[in-house]
PDB file of N, CA and C in Angstrom:
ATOM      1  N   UNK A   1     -36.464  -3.449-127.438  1.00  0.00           N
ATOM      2  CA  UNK A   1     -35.541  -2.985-128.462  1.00  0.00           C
ATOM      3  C   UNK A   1     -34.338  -2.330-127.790  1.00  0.00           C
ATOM      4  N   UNK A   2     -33.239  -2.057-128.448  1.00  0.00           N
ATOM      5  CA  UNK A   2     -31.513  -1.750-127.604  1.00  0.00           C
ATOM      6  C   UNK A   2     -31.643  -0.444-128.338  1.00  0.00           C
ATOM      7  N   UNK A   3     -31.467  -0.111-127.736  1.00  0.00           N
ATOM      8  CA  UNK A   3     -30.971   2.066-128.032  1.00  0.00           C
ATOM      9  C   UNK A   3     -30.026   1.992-128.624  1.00  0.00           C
ATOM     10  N   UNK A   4     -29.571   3.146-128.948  1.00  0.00           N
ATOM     11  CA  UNK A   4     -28.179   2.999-130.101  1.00  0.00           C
ATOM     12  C   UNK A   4     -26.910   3.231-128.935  1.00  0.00           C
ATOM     13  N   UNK A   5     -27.348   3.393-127.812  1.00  0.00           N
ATOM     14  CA  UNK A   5     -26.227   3.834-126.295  1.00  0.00           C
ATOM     15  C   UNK A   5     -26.135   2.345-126.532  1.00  0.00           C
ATOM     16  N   UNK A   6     -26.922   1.490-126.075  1.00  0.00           N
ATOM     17  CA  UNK A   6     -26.484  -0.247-125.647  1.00  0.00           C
ATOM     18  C   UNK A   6     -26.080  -0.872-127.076  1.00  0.00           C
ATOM     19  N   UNK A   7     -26.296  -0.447-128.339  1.00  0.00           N
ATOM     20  CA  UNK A   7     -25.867  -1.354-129.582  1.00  0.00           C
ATOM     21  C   UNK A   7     -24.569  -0.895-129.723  1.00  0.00           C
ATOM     22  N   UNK A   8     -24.487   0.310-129.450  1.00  0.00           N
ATOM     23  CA  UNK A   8     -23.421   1.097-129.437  1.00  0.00           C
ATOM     24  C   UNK A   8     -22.265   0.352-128.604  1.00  0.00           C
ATOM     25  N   UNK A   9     -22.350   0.244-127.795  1.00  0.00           N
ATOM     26  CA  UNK A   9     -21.726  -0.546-126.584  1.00  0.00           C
ATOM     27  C   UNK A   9     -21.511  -2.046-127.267  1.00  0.00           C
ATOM     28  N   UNK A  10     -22.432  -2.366-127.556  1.00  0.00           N
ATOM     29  CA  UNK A  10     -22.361  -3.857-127.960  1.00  0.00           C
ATOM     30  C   UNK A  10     -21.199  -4.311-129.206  1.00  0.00           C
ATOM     31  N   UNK A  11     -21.380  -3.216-129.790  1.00  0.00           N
ATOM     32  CA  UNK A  11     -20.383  -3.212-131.405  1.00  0.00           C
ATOM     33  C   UNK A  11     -19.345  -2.953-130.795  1.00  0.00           C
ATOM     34  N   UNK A  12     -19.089  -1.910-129.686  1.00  0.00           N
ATOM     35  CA  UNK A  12     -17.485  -1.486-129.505  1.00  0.00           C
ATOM     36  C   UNK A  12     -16.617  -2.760-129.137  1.00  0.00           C
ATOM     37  N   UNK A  13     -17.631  -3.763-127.877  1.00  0.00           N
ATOM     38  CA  UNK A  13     -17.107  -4.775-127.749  1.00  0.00           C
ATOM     39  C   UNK A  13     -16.993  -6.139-128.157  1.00  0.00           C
ATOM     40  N   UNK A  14     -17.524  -6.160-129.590  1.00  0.00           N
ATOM     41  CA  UNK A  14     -17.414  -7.228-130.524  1.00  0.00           C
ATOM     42  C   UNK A  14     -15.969  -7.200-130.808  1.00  0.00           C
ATOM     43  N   UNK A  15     -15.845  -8.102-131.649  1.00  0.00           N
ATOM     44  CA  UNK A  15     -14.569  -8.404-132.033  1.00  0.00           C
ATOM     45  C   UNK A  15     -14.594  -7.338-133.362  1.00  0.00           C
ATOM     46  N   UNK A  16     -13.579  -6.959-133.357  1.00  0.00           N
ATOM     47  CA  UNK A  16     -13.424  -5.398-134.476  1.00  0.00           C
ATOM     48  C   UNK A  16     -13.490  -6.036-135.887  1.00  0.00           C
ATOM     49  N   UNK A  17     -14.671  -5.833-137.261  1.00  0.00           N
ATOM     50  CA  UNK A  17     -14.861  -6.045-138.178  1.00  0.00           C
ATOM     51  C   UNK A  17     -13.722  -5.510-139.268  1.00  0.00           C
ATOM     52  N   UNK A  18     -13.705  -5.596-140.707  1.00  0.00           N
ATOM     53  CA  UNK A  18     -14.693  -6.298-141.107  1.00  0.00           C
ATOM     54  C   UNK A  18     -15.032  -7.716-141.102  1.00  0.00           C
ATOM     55  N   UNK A  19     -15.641  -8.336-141.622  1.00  0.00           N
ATOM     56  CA  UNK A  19     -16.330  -9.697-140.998  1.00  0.00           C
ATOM     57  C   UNK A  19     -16.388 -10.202-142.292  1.00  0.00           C
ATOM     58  N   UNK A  20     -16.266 -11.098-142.477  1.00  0.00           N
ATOM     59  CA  UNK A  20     -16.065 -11.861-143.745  1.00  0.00           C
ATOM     60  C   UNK A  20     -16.869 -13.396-143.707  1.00  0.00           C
ATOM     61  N   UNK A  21     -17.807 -13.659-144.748  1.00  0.00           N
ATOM     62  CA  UNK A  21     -18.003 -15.220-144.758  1.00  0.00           C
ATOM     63  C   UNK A  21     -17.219 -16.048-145.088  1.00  0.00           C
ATOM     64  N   UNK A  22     -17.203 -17.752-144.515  1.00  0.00           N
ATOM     65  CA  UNK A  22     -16.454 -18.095-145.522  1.00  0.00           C
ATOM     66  C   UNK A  22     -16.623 -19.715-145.410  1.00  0.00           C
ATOM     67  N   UNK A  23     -17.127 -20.065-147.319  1.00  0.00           N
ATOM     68  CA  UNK A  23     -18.167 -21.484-147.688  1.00  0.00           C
ATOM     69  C   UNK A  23     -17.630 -22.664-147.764  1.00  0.00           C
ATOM     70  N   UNK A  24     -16.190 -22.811-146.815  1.00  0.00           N
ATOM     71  CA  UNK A  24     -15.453 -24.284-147.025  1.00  0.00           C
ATOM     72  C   UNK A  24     -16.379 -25.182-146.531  1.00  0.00           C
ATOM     73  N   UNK A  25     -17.397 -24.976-145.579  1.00  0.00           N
ATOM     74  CA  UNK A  25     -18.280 -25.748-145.384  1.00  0.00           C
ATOM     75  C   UNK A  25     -19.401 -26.293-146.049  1.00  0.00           C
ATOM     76  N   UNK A  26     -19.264 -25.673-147.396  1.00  0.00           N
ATOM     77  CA  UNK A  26     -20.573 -25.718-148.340  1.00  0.00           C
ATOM     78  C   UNK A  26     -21.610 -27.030-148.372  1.00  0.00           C
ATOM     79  N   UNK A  27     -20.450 -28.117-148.695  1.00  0.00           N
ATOM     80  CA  UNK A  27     -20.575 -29.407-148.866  1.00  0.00           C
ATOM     81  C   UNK A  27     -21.668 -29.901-147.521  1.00  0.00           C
ATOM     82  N   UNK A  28     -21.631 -29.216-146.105  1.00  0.00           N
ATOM     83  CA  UNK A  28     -22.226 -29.403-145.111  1.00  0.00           C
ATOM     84  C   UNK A  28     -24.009 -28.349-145.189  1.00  0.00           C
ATOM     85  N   UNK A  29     -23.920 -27.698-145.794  1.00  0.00           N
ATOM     86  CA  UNK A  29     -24.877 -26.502-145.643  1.00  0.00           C
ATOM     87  C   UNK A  29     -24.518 -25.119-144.862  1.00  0.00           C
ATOM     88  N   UNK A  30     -23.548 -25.115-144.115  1.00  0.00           N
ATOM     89  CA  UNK A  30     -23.267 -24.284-143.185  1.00  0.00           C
ATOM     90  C   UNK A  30     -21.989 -22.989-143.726  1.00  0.00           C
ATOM     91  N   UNK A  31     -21.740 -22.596-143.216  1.00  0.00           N
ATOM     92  CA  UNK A  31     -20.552 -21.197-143.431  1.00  0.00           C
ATOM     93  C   UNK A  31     -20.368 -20.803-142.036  1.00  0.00           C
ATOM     94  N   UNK A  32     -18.956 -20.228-142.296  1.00  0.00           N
ATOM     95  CA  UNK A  32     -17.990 -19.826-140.710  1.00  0.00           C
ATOM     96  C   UNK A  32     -18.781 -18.033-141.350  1.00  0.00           C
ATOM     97  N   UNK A  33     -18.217 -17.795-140.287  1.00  0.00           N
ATOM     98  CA  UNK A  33     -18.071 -15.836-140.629  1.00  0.00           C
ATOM     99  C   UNK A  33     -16.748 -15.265-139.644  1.00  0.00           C
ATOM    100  N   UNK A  34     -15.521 -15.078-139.982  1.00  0.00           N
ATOM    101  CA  UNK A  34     -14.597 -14.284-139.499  1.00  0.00           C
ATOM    102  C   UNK A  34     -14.068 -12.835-139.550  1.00  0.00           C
ATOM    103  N   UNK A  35     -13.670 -12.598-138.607  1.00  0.00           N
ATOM    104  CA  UNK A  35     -12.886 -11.655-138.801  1.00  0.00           C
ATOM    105  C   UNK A  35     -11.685 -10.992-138.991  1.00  0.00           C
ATOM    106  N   UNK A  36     -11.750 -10.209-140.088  1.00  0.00           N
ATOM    107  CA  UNK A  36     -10.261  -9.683-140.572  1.00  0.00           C
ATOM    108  C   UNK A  36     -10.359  -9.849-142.128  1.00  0.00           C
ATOM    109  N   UNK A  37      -9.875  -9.657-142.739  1.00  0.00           N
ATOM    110  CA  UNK A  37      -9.607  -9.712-144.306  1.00  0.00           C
ATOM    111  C   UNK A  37      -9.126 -10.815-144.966  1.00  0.00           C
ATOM    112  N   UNK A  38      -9.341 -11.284-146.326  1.00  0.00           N
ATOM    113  CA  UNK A  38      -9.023 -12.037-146.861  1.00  0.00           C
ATOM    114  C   UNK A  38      -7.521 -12.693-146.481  1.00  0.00           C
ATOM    115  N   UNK A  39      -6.513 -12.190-145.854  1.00  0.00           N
ATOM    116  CA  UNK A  39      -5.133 -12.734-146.114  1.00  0.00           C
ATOM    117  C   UNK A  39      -5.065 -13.917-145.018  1.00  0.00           C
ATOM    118  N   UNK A  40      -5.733 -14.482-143.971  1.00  0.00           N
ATOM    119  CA  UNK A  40      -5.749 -15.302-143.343  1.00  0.00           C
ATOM    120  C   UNK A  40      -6.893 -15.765-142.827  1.00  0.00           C
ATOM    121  N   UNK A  41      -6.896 -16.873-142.201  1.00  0.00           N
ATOM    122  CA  UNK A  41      -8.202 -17.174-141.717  1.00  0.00           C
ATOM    123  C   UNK A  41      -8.978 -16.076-140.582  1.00  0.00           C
ATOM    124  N   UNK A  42      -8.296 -15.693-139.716  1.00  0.00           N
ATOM    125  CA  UNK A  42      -8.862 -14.703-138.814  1.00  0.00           C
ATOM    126  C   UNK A  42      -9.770 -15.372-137.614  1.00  0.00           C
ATOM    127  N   UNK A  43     -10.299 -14.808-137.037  1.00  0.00           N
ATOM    128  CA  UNK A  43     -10.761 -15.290-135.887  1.00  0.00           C
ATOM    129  C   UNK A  43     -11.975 -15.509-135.889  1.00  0.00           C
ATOM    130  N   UNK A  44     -12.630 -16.732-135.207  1.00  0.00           N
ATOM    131  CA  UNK A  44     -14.468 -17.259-136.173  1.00  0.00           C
ATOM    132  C   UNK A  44     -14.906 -16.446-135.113  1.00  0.00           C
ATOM    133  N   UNK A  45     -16.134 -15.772-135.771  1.00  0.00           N
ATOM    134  CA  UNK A  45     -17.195 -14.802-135.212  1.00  0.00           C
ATOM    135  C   UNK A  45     -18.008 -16.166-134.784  1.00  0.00           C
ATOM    136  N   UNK A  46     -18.516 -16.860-136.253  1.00  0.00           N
ATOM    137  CA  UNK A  46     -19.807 -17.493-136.028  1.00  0.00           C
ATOM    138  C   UNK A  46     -19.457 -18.252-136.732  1.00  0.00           C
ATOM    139  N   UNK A  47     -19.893 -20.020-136.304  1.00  0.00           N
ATOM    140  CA  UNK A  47     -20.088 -21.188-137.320  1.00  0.00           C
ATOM    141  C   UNK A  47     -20.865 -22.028-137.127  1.00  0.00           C
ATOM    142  N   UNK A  48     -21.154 -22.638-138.535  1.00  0.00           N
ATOM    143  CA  UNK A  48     -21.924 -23.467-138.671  1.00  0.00           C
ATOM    144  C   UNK A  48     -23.417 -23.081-138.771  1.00  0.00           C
ATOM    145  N   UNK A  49     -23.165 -22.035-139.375  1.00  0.00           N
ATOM    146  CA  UNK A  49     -24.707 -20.737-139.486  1.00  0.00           C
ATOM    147  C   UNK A  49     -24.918 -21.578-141.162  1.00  0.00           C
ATOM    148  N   UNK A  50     -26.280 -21.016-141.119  1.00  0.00           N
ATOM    149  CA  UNK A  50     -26.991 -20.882-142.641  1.00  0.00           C
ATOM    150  C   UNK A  50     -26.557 -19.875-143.333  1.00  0.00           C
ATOM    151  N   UNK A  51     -26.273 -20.121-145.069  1.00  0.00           N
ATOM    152  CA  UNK A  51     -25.411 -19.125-145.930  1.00  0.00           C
ATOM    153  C   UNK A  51     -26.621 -17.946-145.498  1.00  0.00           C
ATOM    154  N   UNK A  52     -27.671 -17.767-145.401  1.00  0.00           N
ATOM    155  CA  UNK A  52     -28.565 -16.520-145.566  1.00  0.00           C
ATOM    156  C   UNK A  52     -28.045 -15.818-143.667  1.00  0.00           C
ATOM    157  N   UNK A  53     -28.223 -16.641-143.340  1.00  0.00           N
ATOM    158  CA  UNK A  53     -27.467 -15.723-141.577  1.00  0.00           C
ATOM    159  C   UNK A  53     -25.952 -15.596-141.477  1.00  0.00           C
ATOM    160  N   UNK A  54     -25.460 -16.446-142.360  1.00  0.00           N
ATOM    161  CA  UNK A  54     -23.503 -15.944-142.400  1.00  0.00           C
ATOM    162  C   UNK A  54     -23.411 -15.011-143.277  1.00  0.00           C
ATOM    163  N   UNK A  55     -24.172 -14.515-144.272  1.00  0.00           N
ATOM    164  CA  UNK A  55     -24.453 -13.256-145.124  1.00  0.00           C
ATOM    165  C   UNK A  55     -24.522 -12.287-144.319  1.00  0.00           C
ATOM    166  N   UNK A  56     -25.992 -12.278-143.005  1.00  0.00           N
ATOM    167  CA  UNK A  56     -26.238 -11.218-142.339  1.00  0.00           C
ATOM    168  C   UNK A  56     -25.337 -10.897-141.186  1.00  0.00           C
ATOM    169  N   UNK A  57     -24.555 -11.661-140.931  1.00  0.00           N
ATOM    170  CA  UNK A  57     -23.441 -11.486-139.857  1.00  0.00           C
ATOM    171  C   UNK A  57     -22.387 -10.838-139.968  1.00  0.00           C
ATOM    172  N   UNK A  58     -22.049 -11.547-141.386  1.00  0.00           N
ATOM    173  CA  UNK A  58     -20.672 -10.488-141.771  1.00  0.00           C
ATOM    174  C   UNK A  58     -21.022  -9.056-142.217  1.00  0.00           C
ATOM    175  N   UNK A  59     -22.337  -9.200-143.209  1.00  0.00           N
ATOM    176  CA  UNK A  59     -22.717  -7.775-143.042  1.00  0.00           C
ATOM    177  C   UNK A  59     -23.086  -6.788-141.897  1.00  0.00           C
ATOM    178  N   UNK A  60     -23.163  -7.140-140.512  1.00  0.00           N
ATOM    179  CA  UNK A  60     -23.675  -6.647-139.682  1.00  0.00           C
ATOM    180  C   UNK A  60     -22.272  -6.247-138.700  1.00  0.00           C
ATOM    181  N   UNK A  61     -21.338  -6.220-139.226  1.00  0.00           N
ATOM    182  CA  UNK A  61     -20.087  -6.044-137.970  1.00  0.00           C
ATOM    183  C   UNK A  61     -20.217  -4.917-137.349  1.00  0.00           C
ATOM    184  N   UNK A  62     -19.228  -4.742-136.283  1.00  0.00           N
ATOM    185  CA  UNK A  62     -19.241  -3.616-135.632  1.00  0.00           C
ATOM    186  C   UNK A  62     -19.177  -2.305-136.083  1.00  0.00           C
ATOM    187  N   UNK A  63     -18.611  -2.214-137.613  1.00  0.00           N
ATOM    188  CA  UNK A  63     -17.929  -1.266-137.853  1.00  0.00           C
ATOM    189  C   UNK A  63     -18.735  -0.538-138.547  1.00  0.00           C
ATOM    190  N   UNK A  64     -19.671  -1.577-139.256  1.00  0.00           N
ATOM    191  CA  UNK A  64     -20.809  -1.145-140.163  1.00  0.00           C
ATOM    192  C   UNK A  64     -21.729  -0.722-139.116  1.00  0.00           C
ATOM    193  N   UNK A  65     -22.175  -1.304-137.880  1.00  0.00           N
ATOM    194  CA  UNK A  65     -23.213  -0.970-137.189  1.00  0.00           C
ATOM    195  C   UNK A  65     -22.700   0.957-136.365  1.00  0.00           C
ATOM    196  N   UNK A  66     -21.715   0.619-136.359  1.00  0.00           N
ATOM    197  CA  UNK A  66     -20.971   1.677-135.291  1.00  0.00           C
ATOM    198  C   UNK A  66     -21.382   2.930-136.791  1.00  0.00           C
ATOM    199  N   UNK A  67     -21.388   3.003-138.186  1.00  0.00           N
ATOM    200  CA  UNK A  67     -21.210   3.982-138.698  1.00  0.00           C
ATOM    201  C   UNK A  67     -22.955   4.053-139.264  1.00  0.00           C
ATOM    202  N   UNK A  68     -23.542   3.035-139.098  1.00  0.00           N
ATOM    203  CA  UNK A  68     -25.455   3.086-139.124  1.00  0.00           C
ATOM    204  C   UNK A  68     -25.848   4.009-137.977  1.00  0.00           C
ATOM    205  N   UNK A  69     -25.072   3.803-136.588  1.00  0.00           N
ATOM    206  CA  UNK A  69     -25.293   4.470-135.343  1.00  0.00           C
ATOM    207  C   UNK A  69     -25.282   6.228-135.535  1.00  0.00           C
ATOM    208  N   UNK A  70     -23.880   6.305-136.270  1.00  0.00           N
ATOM    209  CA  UNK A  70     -23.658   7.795-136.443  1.00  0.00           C
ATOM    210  C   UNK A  70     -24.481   8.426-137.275  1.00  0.00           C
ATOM    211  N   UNK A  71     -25.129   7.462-138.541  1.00  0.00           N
ATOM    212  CA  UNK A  71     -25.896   8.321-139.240  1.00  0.00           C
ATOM    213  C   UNK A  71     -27.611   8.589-138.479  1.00  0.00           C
ATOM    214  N   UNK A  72     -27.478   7.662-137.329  1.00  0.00           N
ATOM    215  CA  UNK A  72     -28.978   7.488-136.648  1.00  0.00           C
ATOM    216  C   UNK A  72     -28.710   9.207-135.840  1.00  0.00           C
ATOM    217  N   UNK A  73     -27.599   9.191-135.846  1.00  0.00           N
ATOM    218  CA  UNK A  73     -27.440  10.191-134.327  1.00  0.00           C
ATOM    219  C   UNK A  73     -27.409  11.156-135.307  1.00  0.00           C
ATOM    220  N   UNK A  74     -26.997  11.406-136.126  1.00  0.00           N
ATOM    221  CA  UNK A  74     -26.567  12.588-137.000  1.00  0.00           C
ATOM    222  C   UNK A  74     -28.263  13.346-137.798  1.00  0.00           C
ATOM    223  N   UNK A  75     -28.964  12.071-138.167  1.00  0.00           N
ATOM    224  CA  UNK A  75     -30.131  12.214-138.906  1.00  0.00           C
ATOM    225  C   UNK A  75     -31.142  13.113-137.104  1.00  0.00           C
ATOM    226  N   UNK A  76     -30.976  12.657-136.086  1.00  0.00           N
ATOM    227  CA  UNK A  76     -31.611  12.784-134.836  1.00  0.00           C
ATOM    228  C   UNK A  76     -31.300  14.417-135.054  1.00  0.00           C
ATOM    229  N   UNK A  77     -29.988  14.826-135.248  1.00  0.00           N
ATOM    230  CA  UNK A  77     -29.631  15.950-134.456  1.00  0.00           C
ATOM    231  C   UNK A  77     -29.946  16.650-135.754  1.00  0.00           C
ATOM    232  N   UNK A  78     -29.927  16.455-137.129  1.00  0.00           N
ATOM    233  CA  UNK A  78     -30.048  17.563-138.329  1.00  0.00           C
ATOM    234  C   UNK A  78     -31.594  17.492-138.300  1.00  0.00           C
ATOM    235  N   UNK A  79     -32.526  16.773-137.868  1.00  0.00           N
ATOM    236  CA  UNK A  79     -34.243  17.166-137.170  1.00  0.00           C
ATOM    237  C   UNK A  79     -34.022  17.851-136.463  1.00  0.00           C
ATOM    238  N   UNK A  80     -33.686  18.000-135.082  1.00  0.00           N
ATOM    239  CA  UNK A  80     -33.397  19.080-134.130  1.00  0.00           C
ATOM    240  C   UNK A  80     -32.809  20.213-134.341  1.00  0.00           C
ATOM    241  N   UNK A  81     -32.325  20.314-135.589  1.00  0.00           N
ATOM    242  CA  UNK A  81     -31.652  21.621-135.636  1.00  0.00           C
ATOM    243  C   UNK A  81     -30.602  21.940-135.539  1.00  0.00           C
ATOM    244  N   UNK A  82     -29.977  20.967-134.624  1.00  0.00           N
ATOM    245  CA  UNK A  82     -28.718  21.192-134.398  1.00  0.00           C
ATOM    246  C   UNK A  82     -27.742  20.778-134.990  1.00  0.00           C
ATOM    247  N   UNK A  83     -27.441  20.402-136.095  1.00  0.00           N
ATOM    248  CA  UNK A  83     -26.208  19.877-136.335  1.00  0.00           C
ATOM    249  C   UNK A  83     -26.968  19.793-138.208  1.00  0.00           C
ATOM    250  N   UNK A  84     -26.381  21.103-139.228  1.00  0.00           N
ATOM    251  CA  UNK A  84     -27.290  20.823-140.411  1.00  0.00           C
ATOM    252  C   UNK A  84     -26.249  20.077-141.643  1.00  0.00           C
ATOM    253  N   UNK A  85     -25.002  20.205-140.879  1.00  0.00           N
ATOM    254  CA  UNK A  85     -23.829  19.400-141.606  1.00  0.00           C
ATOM    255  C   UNK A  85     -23.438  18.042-141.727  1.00  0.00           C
ATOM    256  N   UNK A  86     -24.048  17.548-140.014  1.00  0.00           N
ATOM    257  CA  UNK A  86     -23.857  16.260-140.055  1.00  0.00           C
ATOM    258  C   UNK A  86     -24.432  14.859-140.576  1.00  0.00           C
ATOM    259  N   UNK A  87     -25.190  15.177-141.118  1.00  0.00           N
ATOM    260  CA  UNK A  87     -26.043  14.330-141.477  1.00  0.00           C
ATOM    261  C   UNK A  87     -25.633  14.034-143.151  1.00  0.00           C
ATOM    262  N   UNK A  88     -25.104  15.171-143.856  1.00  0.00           N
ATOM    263  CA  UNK A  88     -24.469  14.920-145.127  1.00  0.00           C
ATOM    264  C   UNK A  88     -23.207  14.194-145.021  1.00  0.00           C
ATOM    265  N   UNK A  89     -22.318  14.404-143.755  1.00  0.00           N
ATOM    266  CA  UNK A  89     -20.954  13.634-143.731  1.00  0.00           C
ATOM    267  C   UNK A  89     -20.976  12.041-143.277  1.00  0.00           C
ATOM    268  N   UNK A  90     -21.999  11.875-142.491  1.00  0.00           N
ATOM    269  CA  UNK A  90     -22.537  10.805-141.964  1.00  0.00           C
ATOM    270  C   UNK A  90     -22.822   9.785-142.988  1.00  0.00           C
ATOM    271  N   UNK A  91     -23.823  10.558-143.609  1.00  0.00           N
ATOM    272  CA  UNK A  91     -24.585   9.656-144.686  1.00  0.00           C
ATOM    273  C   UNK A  91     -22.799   9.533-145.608  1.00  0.00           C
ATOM    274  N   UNK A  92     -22.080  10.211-146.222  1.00  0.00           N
ATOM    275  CA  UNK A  92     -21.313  10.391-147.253  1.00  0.00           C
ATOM    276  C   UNK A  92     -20.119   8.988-146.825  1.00  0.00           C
ATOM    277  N   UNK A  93     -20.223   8.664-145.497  1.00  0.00           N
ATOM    278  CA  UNK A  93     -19.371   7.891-144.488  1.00  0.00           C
ATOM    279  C   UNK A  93     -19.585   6.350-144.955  1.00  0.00           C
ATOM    280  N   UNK A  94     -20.882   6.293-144.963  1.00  0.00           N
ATOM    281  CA  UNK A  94     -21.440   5.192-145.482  1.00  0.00           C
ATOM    282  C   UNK A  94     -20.904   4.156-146.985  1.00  0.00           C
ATOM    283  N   UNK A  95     -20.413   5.458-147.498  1.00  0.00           N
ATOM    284  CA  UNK A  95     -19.947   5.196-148.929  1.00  0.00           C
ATOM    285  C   UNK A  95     -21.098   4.597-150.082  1.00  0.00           C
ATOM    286  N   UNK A  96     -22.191   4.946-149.959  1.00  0.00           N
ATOM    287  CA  UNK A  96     -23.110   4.323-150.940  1.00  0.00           C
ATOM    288  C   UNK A  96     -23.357   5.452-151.690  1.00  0.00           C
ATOM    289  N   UNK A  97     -22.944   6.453-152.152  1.00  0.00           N
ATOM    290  CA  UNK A  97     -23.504   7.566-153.074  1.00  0.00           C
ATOM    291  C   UNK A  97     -23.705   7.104-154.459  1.00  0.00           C
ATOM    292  N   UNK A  98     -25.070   7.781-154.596  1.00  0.00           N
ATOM    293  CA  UNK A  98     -25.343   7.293-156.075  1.00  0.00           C
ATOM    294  C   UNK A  98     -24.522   8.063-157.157  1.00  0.00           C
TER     295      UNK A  98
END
Protein backbone atom coordinates (compact mmCIF):
# COMPACT_ATOMS: atom_id res chain seq x y z
CA UNK A 1 0.00 0.00 0.00
CA UNK A 2 1.50 3.95 -0.81
CA UNK A 3 1.51 6.24 2.31
CA UNK A 4 -0.07 9.44 1.87
CA UNK A 5 4.02 10.92 1.61
CA UNK A 6 4.24 8.71 -1.89
CA UNK A 7 0.34 9.38 -3.07
CA UNK A 8 1.04 12.62 -2.05
CA UNK A 9 3.92 12.88 -4.36
CA UNK A 10 2.16 11.03 -6.95
CA UNK A 11 -0.91 13.61 -7.23
CA UNK A 12 1.51 16.63 -7.11
CA UNK A 13 2.98 15.16 -10.23
CA UNK A 14 -0.03 14.22 -12.19
CA UNK A 15 -1.25 16.41 -14.53
CA UNK A 16 -3.22 19.19 -12.36
CA UNK A 17 -7.13 18.23 -12.17
CA UNK A 18 -10.02 18.74 -12.41
CA UNK A 19 -10.45 15.73 -14.65
CA UNK A 20 -13.33 15.41 -16.62
CA UNK A 21 -14.91 12.34 -18.66
CA UNK A 22 -15.73 12.50 -21.91
CA UNK A 23 -18.42 9.80 -24.05
CA UNK A 24 -17.67 10.78 -27.81
CA UNK A 25 -16.56 7.37 -27.82
CA UNK A 26 -19.78 5.86 -26.65
CA UNK A 27 -20.65 4.25 -29.90
CA UNK A 28 -17.17 2.20 -29.20
CA UNK A 29 -17.77 1.30 -25.39
CA UNK A 30 -14.92 3.33 -24.24
CA UNK A 31 -14.51 7.16 -22.78
CA UNK A 32 -11.35 9.58 -22.83
CA UNK A 33 -10.90 11.33 -19.26
CA UNK A 34 -9.18 14.90 -19.55
CA UNK A 35 -8.01 17.48 -18.04
CA UNK A 36 -9.22 20.97 -17.49
CA UNK A 37 -12.82 22.13 -17.74
CA UNK A 38 -15.49 21.99 -20.01
CA UNK A 39 -14.30 24.94 -22.46
CA UNK A 40 -11.89 22.78 -24.50
CA UNK A 41 -10.79 19.51 -25.04
CA UNK A 42 -7.78 19.60 -22.62
CA UNK A 43 -5.20 17.20 -22.31
CA UNK A 44 -6.16 13.10 -22.31
CA UNK A 45 -5.34 11.69 -18.88
CA UNK A 46 -6.75 8.31 -20.02
CA UNK A 47 -8.42 6.58 -23.12
CA UNK A 48 -10.21 4.15 -24.24
CA UNK A 49 -11.12 3.10 -20.51
CA UNK A 50 -14.55 1.55 -19.50
CA UNK A 51 -17.42 4.27 -18.61
CA UNK A 52 -17.23 2.65 -14.85
CA UNK A 53 -13.08 3.33 -14.74
CA UNK A 54 -13.38 6.82 -16.78
CA UNK A 55 -15.94 7.67 -13.90
CA UNK A 56 -13.24 6.59 -11.32
CA UNK A 57 -10.44 8.51 -12.92
CA UNK A 58 -11.87 11.70 -13.30
CA UNK A 59 -13.13 11.36 -9.91
CA UNK A 60 -9.84 10.50 -8.54
CA UNK A 61 -7.62 13.63 -9.73
CA UNK A 62 -4.97 15.11 -8.03
CA UNK A 63 -6.76 17.69 -6.52
CA UNK A 64 -9.41 15.61 -5.02
CA UNK A 65 -6.78 13.11 -3.80
CA UNK A 66 -4.36 15.97 -2.55
CA UNK A 67 -7.53 17.37 -0.33
CA UNK A 68 -8.60 13.32 0.87
CA UNK A 69 -4.72 13.49 1.94
CA UNK A 70 -5.27 16.62 4.13
CA UNK A 71 -8.28 15.36 5.71
CA UNK A 72 -6.21 11.87 6.36
CA UNK A 73 -3.46 14.08 7.97
CA UNK A 74 -5.75 16.37 9.74
CA UNK A 75 -8.14 13.40 11.12
CA UNK A 76 -4.27 11.70 12.23
CA UNK A 77 -3.33 14.83 14.09
CA UNK A 78 -7.05 15.83 15.80
CA UNK A 79 -6.50 11.80 17.38
CA UNK A 80 -3.21 12.92 18.61
CA UNK A 81 -4.22 15.86 20.07
CA UNK A 82 -2.65 18.02 18.29
CA UNK A 83 -4.35 19.92 16.00
CA UNK A 84 -8.43 20.07 17.43
CA UNK A 85 -9.28 22.64 14.58
CA UNK A 86 -8.05 20.92 11.78
CA UNK A 87 -9.93 18.35 11.13
CA UNK A 88 -13.27 20.59 11.00
CA UNK A 89 -11.54 22.84 8.18
CA UNK A 90 -10.28 19.88 6.39
CA UNK A 91 -13.35 18.00 6.39
CA UNK A 92 -15.37 21.61 5.57
CA UNK A 93 -12.63 21.71 2.39
CA UNK A 94 -14.14 18.83 0.99
CA UNK A 95 -17.34 20.69 0.37
CA UNK A 96 -19.83 17.85 1.13
CA UNK A 97 -21.68 19.34 4.23
CA UNK A 98 -24.91 18.10 4.91
Amino acid sequence: MTNLTDLEQLAKAATPGPWRRDARGERSGFEHVFAGNDDGPGQTVAQWTLPSDAAYIAAASPDVVLRLIAVARAARDHLRGEDIYGLADALAALGDEP
